[in-house]
C-alpha atoms as a PDB file:
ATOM      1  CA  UNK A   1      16.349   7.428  -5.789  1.00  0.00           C
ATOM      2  CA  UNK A   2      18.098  10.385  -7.606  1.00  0.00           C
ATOM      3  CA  UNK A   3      21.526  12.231  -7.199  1.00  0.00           C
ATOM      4  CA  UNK A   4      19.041  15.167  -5.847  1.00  0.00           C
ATOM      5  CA  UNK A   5      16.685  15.098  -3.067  1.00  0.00           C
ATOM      6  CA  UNK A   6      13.169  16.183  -4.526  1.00  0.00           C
ATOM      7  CA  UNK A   7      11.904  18.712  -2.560  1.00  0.00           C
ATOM      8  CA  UNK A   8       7.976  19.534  -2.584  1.00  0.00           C
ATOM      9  CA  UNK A   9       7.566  23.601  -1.645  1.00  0.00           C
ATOM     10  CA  UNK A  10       3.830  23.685  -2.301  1.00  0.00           C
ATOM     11  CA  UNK A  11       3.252  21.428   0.681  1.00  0.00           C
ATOM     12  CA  UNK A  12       4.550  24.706   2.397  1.00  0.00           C
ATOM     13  CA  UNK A  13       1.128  26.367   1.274  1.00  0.00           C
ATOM     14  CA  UNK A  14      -2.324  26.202   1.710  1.00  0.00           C
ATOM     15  CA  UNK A  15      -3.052  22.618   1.185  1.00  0.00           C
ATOM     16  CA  UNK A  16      -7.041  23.115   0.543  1.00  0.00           C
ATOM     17  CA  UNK A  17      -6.344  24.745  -2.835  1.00  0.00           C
ATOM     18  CA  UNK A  18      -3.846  22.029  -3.365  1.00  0.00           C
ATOM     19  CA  UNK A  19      -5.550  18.439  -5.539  1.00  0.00           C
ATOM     20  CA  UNK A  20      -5.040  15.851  -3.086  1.00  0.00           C
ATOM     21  CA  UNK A  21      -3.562  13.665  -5.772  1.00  0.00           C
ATOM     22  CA  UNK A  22      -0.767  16.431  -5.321  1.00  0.00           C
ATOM     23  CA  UNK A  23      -0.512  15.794  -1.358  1.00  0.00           C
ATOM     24  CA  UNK A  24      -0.638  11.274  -2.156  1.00  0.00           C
ATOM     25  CA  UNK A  25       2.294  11.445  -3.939  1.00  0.00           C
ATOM     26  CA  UNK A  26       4.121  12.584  -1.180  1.00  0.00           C
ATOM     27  CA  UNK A  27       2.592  10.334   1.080  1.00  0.00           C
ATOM     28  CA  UNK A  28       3.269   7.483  -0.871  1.00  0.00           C
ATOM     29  CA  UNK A  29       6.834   8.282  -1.073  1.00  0.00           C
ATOM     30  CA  UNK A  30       7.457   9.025   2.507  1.00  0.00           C
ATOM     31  CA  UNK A  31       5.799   5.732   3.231  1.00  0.00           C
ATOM     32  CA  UNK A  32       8.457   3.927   0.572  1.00  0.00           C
ATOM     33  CA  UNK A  33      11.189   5.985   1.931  1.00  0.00           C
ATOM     34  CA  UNK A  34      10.359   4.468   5.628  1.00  0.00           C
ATOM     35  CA  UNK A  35       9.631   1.161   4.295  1.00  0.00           C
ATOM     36  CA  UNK A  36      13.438   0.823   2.424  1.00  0.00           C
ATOM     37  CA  UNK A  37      15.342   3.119   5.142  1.00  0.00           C
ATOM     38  CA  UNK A  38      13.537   3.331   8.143  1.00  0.00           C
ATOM     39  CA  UNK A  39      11.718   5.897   9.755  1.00  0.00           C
ATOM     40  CA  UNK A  40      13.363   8.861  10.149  1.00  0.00           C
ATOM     41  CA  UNK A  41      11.455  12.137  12.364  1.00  0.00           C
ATOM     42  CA  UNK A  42      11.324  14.568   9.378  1.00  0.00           C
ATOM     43  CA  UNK A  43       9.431  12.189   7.713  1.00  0.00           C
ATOM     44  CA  UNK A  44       7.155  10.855  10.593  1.00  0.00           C
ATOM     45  CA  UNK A  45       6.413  14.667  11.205  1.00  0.00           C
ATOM     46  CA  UNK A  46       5.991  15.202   7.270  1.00  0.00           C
ATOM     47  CA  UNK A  47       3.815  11.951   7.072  1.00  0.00           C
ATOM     48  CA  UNK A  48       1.402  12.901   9.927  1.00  0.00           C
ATOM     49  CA  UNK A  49       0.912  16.228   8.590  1.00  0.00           C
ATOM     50  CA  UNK A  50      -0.355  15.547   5.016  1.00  0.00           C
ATOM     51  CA  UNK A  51      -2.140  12.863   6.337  1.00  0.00           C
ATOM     52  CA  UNK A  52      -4.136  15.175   8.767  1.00  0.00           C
ATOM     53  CA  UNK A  53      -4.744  17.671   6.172  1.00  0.00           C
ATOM     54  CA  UNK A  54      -5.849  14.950   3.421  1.00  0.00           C
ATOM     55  CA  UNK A  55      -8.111  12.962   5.615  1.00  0.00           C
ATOM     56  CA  UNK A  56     -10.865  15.127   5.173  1.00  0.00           C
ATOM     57  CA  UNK A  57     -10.908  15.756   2.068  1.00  0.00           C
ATOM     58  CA  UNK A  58     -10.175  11.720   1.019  1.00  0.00           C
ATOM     59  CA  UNK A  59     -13.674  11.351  -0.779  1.00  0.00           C
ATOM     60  CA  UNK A  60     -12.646  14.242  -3.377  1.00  0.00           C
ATOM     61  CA  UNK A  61     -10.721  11.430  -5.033  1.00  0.00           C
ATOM     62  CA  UNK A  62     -13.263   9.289  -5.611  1.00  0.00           C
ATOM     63  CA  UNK A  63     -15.940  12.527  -7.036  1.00  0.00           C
ATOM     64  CA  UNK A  64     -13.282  13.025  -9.983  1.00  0.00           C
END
């Protein structure tokens, strides 16, 4: 936990040209976040999101 919140803008963008090692680390910290603080809606909105949009492309990880 920093002095600044971390803010992730290319999650903003088209997340098909994104890696989806770039869209877990998010993920993983949302889920630490909720798991230390609770859940809080920006990041159960944030959370569902990335993990619609990574879902389908889940095997990619495992090709590289």
């Amino acid at each position: 936990m920093g002095e600044e919140r971390r803010m992730c803008p290319e999650l903003l963008g088209d997340l098909t040209l994104l890696p989806v090692r770039d869209i877990e680390t998010p993920l993983v910290e949302i889920a630490s976040g909720t798991s230390s603080f609770g859940p809080t809606e920006v990041w159960n909105s944030w959370y569902h999101y990335l993990l619609a949009q990574t879902l389908p492309r889940a095997h990619e990880a495992s090709l590289s």
